[in-house]
C-alpha atoms as a PDB file:
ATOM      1  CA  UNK A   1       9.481  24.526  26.749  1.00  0.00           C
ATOM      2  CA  UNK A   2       5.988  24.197  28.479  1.00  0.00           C
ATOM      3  CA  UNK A   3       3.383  26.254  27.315  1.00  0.00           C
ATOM      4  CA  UNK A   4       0.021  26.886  29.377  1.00  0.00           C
ATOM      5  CA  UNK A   5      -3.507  26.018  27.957  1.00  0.00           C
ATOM      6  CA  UNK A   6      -4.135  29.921  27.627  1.00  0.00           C
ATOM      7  CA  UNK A   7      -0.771  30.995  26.195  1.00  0.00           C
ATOM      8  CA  UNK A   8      -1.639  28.251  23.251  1.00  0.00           C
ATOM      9  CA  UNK A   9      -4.970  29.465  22.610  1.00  0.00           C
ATOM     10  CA  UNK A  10      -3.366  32.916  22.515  1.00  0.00           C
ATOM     11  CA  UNK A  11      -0.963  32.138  19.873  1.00  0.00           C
ATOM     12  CA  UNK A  12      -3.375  30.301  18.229  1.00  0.00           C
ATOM     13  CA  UNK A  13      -5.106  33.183  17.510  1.00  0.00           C
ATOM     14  CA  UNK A  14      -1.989  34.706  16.701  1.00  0.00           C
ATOM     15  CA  UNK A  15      -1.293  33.401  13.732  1.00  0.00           C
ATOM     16  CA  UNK A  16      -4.251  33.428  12.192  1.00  0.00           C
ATOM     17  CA  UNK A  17      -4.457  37.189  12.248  1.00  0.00           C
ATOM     18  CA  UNK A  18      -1.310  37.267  11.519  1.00  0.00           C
ATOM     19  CA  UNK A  19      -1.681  35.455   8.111  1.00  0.00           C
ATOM     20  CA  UNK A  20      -5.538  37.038   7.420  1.00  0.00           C
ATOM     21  CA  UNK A  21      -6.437  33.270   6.897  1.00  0.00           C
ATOM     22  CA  UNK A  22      -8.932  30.983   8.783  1.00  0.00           C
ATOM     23  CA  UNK A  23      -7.193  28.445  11.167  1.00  0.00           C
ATOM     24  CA  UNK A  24      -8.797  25.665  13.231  1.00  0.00           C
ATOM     25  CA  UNK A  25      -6.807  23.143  15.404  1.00  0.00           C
ATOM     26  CA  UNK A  26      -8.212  19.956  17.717  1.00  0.00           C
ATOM     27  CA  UNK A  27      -5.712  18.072  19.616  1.00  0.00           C
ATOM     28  CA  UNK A  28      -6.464  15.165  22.760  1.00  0.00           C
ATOM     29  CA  UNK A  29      -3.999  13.261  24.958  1.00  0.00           C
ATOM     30  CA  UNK A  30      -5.093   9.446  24.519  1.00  0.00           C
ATOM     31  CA  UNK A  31      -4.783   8.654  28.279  1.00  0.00           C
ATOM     32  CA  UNK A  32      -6.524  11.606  30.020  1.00  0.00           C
ATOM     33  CA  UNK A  33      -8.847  12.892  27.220  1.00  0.00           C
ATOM     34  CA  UNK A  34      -7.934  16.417  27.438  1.00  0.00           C
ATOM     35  CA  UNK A  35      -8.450  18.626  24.761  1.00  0.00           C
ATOM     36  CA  UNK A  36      -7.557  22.082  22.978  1.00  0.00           C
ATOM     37  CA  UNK A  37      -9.970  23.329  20.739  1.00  0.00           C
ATOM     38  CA  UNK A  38      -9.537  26.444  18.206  1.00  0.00           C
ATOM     39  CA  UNK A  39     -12.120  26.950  15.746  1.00  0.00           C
ATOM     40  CA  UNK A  40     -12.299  23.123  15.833  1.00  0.00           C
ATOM     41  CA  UNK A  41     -15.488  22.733  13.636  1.00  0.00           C
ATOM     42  CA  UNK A  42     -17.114  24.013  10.693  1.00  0.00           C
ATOM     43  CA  UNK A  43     -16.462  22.931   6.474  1.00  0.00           C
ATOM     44  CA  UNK A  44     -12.691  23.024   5.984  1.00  0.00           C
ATOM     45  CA  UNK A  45     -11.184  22.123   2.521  1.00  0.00           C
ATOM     46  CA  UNK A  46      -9.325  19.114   3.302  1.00  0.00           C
ATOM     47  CA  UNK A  47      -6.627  19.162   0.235  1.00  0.00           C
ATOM     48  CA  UNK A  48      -5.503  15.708   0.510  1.00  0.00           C
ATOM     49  CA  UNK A  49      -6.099  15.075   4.447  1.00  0.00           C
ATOM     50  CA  UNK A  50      -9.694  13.663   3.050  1.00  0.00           C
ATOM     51  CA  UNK A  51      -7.673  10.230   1.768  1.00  0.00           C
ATOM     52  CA  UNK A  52      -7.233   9.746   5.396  1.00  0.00           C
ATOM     53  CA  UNK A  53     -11.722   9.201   5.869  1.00  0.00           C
ATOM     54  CA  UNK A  54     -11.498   7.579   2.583  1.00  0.00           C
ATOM     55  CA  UNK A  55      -8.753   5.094   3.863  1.00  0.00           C
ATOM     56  CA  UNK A  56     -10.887   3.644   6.534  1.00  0.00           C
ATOM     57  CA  UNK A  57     -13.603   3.644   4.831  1.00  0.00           C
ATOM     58  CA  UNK A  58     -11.540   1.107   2.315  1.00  0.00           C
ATOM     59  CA  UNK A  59     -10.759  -1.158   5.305  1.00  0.00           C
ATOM     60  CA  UNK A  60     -14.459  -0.829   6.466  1.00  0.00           C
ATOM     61  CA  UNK A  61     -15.998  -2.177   3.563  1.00  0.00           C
ATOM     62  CA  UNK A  62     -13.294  -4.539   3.462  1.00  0.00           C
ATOM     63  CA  UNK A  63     -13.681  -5.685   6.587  1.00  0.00           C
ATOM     64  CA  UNK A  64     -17.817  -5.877   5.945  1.00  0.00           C
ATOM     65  CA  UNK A  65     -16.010  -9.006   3.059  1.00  0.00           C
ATOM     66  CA  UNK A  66     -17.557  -6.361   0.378  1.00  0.00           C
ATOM     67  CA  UNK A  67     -13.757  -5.829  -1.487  1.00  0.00           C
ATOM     68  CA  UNK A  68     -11.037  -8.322  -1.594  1.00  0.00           C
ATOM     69  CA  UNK A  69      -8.087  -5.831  -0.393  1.00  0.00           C
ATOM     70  CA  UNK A  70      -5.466  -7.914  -2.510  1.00  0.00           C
ATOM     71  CA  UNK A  71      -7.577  -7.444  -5.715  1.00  0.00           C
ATOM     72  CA  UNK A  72      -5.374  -5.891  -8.523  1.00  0.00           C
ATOM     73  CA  UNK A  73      -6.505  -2.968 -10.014  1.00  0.00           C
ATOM     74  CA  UNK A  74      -5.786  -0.831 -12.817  1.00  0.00           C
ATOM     75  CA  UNK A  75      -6.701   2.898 -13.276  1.00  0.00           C
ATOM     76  CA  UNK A  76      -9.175   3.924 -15.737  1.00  0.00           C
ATOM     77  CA  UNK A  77      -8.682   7.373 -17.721  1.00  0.00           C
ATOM     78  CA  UNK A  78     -11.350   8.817 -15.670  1.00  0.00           C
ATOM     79  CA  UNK A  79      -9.122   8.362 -12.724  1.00  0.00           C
ATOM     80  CA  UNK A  80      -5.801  10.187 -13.641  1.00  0.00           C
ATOM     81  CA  UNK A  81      -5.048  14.023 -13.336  1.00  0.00           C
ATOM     82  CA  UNK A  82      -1.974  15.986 -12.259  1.00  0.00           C
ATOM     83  CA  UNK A  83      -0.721  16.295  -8.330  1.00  0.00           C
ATOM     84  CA  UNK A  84       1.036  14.215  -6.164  1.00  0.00           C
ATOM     85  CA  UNK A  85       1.726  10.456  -6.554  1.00  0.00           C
ATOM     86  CA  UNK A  86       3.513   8.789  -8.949  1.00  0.00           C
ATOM     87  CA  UNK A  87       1.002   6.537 -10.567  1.00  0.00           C
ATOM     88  CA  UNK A  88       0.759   9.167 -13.659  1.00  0.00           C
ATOM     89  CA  UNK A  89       4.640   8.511 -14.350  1.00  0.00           C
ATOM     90  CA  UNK A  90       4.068   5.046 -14.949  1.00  0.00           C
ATOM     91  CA  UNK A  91       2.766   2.944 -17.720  1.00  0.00           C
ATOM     92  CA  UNK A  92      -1.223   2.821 -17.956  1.00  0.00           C
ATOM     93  CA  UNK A  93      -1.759  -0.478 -18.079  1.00  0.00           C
ATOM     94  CA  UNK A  94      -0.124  -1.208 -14.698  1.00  0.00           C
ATOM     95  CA  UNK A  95      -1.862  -3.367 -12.037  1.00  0.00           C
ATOM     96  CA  UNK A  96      -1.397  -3.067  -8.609  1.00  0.00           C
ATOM     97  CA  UNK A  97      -3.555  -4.615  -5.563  1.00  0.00           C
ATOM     98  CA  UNK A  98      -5.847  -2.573  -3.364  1.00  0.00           C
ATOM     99  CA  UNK A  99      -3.675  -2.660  -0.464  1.00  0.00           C
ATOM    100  CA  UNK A 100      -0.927  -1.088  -2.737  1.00  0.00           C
ATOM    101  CA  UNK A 101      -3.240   2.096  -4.551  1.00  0.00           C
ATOM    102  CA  UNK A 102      -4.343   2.620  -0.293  1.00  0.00           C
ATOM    103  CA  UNK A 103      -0.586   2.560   0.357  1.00  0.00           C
ATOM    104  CA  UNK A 104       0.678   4.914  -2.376  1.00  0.00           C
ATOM    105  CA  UNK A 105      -2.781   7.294  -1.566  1.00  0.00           C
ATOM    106  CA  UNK A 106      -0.663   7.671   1.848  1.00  0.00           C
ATOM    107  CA  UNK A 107       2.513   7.605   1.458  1.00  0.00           C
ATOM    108  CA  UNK A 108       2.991   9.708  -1.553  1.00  0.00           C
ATOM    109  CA  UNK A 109      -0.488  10.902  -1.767  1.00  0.00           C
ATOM    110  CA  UNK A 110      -1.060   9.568  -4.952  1.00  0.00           C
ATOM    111  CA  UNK A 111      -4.137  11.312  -6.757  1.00  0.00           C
ATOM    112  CA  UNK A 112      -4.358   8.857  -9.203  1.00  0.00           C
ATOM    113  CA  UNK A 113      -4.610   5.912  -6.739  1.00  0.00           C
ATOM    114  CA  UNK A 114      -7.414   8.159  -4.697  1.00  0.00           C
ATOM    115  CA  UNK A 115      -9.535   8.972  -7.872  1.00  0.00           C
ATOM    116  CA  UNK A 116      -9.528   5.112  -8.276  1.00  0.00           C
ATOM    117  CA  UNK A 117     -10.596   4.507  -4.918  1.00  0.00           C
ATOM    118  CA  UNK A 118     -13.105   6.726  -4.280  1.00  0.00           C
ATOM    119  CA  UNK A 119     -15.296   5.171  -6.950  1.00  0.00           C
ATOM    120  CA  UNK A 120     -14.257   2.130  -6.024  1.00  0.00           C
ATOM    121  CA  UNK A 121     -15.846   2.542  -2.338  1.00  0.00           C
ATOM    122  CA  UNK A 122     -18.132   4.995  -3.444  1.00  0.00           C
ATOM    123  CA  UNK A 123     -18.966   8.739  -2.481  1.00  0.00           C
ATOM    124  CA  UNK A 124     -21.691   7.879  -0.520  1.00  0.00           C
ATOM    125  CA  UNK A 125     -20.647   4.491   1.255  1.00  0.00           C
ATOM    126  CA  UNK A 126     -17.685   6.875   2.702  1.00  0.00           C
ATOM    127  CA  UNK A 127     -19.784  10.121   3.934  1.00  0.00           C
ATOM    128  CA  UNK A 128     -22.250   7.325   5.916  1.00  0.00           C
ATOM    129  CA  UNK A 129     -19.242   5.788   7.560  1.00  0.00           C
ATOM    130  CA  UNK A 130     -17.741   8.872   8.911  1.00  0.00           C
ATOM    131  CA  UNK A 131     -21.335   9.904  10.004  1.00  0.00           C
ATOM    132  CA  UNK A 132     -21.746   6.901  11.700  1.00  0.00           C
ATOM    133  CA  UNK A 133     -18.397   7.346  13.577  1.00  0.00           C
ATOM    134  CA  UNK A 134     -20.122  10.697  14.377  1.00  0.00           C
ATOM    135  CA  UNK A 135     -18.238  12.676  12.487  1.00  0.00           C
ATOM    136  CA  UNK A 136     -20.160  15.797  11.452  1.00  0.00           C
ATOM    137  CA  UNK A 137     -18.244  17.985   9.207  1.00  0.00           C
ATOM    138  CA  UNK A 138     -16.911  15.406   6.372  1.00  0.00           C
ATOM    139  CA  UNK A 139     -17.639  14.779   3.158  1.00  0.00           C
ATOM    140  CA  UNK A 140     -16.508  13.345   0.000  1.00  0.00           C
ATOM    141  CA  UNK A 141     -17.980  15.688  -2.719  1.00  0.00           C
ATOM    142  CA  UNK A 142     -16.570  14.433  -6.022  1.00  0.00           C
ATOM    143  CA  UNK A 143     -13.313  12.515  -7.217  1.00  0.00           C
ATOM    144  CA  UNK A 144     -10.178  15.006  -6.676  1.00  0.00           C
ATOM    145  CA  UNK A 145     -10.271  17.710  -9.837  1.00  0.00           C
ATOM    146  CA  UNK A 146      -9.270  20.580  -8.189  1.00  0.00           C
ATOM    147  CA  UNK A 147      -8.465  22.727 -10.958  1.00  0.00           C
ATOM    148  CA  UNK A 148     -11.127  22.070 -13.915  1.00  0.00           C
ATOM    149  CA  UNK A 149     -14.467  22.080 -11.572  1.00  0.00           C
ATOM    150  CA  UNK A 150     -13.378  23.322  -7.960  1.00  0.00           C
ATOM    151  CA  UNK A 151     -11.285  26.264  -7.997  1.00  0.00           C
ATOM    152  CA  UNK A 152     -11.075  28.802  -6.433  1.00  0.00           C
ATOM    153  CA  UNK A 153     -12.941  26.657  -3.189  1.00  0.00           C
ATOM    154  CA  UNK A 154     -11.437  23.429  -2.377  1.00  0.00           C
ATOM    155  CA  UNK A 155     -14.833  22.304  -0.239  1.00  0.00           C
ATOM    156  CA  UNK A 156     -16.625  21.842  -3.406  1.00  0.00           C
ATOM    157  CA  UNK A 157     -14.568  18.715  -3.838  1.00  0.00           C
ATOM    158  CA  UNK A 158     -14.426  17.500  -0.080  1.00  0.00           C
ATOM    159  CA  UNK A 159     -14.619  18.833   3.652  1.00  0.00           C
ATOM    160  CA  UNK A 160     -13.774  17.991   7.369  1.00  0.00           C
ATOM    161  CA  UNK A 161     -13.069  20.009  10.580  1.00  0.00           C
ATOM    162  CA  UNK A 162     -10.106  19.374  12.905  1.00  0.00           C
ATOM    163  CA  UNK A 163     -12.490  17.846  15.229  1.00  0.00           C
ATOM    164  CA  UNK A 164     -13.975  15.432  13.129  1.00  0.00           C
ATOM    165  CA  UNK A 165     -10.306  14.210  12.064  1.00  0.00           C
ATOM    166  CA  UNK A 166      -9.273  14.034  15.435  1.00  0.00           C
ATOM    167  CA  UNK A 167     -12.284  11.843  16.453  1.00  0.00           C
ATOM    168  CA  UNK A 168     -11.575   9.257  13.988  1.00  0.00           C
ATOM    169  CA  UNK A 169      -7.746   9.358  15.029  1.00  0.00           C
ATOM    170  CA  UNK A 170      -8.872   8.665  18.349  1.00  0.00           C
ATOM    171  CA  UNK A 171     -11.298   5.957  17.541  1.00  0.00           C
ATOM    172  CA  UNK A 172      -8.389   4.479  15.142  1.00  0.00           C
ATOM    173  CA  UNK A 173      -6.003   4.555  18.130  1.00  0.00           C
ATOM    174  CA  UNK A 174      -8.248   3.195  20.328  1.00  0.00           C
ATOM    175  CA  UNK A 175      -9.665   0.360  18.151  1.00  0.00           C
ATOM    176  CA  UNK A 176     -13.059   1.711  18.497  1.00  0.00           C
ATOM    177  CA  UNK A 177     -13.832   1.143  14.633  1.00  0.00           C
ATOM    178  CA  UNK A 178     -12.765  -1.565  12.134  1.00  0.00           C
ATOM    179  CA  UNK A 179     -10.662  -4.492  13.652  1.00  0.00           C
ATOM    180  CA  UNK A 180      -7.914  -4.178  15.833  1.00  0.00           C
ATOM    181  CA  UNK A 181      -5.949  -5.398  12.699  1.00  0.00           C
ATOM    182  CA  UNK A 182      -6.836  -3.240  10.178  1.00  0.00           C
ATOM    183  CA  UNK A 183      -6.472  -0.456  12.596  1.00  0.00           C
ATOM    184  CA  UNK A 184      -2.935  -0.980  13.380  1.00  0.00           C
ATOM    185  CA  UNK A 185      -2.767  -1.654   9.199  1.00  0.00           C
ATOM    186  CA  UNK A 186      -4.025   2.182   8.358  1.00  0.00           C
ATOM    187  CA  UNK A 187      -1.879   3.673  10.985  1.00  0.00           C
ATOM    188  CA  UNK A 188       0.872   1.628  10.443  1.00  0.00           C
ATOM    189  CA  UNK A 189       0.691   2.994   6.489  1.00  0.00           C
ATOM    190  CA  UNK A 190       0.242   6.483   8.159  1.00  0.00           C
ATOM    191  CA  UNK A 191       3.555   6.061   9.916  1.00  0.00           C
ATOM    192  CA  UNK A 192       4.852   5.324   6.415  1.00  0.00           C
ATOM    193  CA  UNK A 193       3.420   9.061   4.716  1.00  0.00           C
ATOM    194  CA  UNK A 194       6.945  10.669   3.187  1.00  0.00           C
ATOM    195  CA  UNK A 195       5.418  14.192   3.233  1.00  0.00           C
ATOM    196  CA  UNK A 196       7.603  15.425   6.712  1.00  0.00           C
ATOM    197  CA  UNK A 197       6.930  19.219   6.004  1.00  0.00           C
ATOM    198  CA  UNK A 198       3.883  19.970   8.352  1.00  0.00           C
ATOM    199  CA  UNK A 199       3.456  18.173  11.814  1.00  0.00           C
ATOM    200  CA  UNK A 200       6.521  16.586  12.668  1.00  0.00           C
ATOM    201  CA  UNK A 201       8.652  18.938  11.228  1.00  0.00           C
ATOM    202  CA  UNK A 202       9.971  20.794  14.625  1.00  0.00           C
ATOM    203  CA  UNK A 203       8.784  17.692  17.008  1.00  0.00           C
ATOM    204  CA  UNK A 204      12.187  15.957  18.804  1.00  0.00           C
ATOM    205  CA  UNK A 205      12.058  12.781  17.026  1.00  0.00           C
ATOM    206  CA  UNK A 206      15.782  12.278  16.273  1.00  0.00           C
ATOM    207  CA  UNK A 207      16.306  12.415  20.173  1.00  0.00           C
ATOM    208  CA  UNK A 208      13.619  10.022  20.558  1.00  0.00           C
ATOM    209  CA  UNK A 209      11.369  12.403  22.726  1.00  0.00           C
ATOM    210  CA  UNK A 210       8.874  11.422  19.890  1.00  0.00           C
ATOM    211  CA  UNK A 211       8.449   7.688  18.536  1.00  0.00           C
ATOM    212  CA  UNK A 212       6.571   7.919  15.767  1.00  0.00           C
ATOM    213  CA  UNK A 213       4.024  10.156  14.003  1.00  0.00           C
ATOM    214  CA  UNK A 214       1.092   8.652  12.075  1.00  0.00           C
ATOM    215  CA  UNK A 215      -0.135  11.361  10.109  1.00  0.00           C
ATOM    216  CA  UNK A 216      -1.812  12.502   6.391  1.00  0.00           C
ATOM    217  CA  UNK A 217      -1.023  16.214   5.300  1.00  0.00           C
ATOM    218  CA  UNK A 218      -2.613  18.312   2.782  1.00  0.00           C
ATOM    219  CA  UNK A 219      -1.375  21.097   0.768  1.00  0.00           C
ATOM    220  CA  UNK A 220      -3.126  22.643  -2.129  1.00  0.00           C
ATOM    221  CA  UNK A 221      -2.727  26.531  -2.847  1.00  0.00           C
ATOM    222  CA  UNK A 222      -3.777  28.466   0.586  1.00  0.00           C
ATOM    223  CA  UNK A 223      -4.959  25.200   1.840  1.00  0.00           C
ATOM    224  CA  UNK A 224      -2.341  23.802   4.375  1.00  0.00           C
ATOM    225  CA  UNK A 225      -3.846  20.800   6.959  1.00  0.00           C
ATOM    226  CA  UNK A 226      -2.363  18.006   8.575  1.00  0.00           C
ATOM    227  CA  UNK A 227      -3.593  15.326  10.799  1.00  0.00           C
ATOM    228  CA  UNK A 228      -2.358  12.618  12.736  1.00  0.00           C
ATOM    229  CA  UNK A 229      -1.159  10.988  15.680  1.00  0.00           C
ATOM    230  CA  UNK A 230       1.433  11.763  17.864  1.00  0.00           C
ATOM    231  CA  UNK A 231       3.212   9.037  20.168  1.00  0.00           C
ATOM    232  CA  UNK A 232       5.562   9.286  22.575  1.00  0.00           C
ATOM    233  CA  UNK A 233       6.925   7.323  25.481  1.00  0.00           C
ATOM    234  CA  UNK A 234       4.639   8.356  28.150  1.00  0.00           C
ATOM    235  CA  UNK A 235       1.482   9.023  25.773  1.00  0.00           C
ATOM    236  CA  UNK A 236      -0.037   9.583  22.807  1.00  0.00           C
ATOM    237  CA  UNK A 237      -1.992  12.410  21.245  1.00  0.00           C
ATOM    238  CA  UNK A 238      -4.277  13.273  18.041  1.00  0.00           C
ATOM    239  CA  UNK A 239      -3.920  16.080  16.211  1.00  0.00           C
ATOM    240  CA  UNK A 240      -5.254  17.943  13.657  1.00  0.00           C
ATOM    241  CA  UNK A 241      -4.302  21.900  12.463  1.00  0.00           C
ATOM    242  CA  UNK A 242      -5.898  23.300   9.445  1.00  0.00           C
ATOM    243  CA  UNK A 243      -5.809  26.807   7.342  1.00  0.00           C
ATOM    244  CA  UNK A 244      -7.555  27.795   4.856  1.00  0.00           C
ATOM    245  CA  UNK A 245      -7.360  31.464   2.613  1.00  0.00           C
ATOM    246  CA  UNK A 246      -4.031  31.860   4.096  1.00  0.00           C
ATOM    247  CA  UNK A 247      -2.113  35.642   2.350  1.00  0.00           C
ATOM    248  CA  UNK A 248       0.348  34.980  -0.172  1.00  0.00           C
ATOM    249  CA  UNK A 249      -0.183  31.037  -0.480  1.00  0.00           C
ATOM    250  CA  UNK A 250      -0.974  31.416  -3.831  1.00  0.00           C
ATOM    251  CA  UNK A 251       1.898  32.112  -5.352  1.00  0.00           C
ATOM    252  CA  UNK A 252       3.300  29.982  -8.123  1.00  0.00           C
ATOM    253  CA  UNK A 253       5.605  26.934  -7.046  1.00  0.00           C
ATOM    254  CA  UNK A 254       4.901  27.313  -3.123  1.00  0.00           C
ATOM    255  CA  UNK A 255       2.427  24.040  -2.434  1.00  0.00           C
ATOM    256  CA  UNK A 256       4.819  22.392  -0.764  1.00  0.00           C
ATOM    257  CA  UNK A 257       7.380  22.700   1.982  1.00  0.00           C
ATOM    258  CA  UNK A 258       8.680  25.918   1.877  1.00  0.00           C
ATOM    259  CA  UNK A 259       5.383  28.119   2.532  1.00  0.00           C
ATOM    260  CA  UNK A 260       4.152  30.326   5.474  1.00  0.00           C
ATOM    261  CA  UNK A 261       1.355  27.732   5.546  1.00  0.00           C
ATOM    262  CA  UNK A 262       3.498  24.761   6.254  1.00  0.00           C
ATOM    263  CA  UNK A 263       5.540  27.123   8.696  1.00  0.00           C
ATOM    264  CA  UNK A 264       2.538  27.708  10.715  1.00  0.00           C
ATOM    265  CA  UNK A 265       1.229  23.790  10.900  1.00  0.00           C
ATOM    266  CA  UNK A 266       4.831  22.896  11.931  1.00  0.00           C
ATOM    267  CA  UNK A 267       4.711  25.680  14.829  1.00  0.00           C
ATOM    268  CA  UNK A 268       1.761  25.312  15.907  1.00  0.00           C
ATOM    269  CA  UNK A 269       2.020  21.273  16.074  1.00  0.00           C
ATOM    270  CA  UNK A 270       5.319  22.008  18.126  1.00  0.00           C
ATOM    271  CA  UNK A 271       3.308  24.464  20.368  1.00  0.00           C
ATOM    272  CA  UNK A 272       0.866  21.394  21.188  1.00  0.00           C
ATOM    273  CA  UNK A 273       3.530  18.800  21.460  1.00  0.00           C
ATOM    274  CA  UNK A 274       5.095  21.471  24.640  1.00  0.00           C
ATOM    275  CA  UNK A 275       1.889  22.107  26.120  1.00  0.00           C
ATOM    276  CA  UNK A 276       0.738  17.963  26.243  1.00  0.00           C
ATOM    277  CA  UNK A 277       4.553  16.740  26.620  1.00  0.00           C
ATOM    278  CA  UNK A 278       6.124  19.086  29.286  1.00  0.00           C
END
């Protein structure tokens, strides 16, 4: 059902004091360039929507012939702690190519594989790319240790703004940054991301209204974000929706699907998907 630019907003707003938590959401249609912007900017904790800035800034340097993406690599100690991924399940010694640890740091959001990485491309090699790309609000702060030196805020480990993330969707999309090749390679491996509970988790995919979604979620504690592109068969759209201090998120066992933090991403993505897709 169509929704009108002001009855989005409205809800919007909604929800956030609904759930006593801060919310922010960006979204722009592709073709026309229209946008809806909620609290768009500022430092959001990112939860694990940062390995999406610290993907391209793999292919960058890639692309700049400064890594060989088909290197093998194995994690060091330094690089493993507990979250999502699999990487920690499996024997130590294993070696796996760059491509692969950028694959499994999507798909299954592989901490591990992110850790490894991150010092790999380096901290600061990956905040100057996404300021170049004019993005204002992100940062890569330290490797991901969100219990031993970050809690109880996420930022101190790394930040963005639903703005920012949309702009480099839209740049990705558009083939504004990197080559045309390695942009179709990140949000191909985007497409791939097995983590369904945010974004397009009420969008009409199984009847096709929606082709694919491209997208990298985050859920840590009352952190809930998601991020990504939208396509369908007359256009395409970027998105990104993130909450922060949402009430009751903190709960033991209820980081993943089944939260009122995931509820809200999902509704709110559907509310943007009616309002851009009448």
């Amino acid at each position: 059902m169509a929704v009108t630019k002001d009855e989005l907003l409205r809800k919007i707003v909604e929800v956030g004091r609904e759930r006593r938590g801060t919310v922010g959401v960006a979204a722009r249609r592709l073709d026309s360039g229209e946008e809806v912007r909620y609290e768009a900017e500022g430092e959001y904790p990112t939860a694990s929507v940062i390995k999406l800035p610290i993907l391209v800034a793999l292919y960058r340097k890639a692309a700049e012939g400064k890594l060989d993406l088909d290197e093998r690599m194995t994690p060091k100690p330094e690089h493993y702690m507990t979250g999502t991924g699999v990487l920690n399940d499996l024997s130590r010694d294993i070696s796996l190519s760059l491509r692969d640890l950028a694959r499994l740091m999507i798909i299954v959001s592989d901490n591990v594989a992110t850790n490894l990485i991150i010092d790999l491309v380096g901290r600061a090699y990956i905040n100057e790319a996404m300021q170049e790309y004019g993005l204002k609000d992100t940062a890569v702060r330290q490797r991901l240790d969100y219990i031993s030196k970050a809690w109880p805020d996420f930022r101190r480990v790394a930040i963005s703004s639903p703005s920012d993330l949309v702009l480099l969707l839209s740049k990705l999309s558009r083939r504004e940054i990197l080559t045309p090749e390695a942009c179709d390679e990140v949000i191909d491996t985007l497409i791939r991301n097995q983590y369904q509970e945010m974004l397009p988790r009420h969008l009409p995919v199984e009847r096709q209204r929606v082709l694919w979604v491209a997208d990298k979620p985050g859920m840590l504690w009352d952190v809930r974000a998601d991020a990504g592109l939208v396509a369908t068969p007359g256009l395409t759209y970027a998105v990104a929706i993130m909450l922060y201090g949402i009430k009751g998120e903190r709960r033991a066992g209820r980081i993943f699907a089944d939260t009122d933090g995931a509820h809200i991403v999902a509704r709110l993505s559907r509310l943007i998907y009616d309002y851009f897709v009448p």
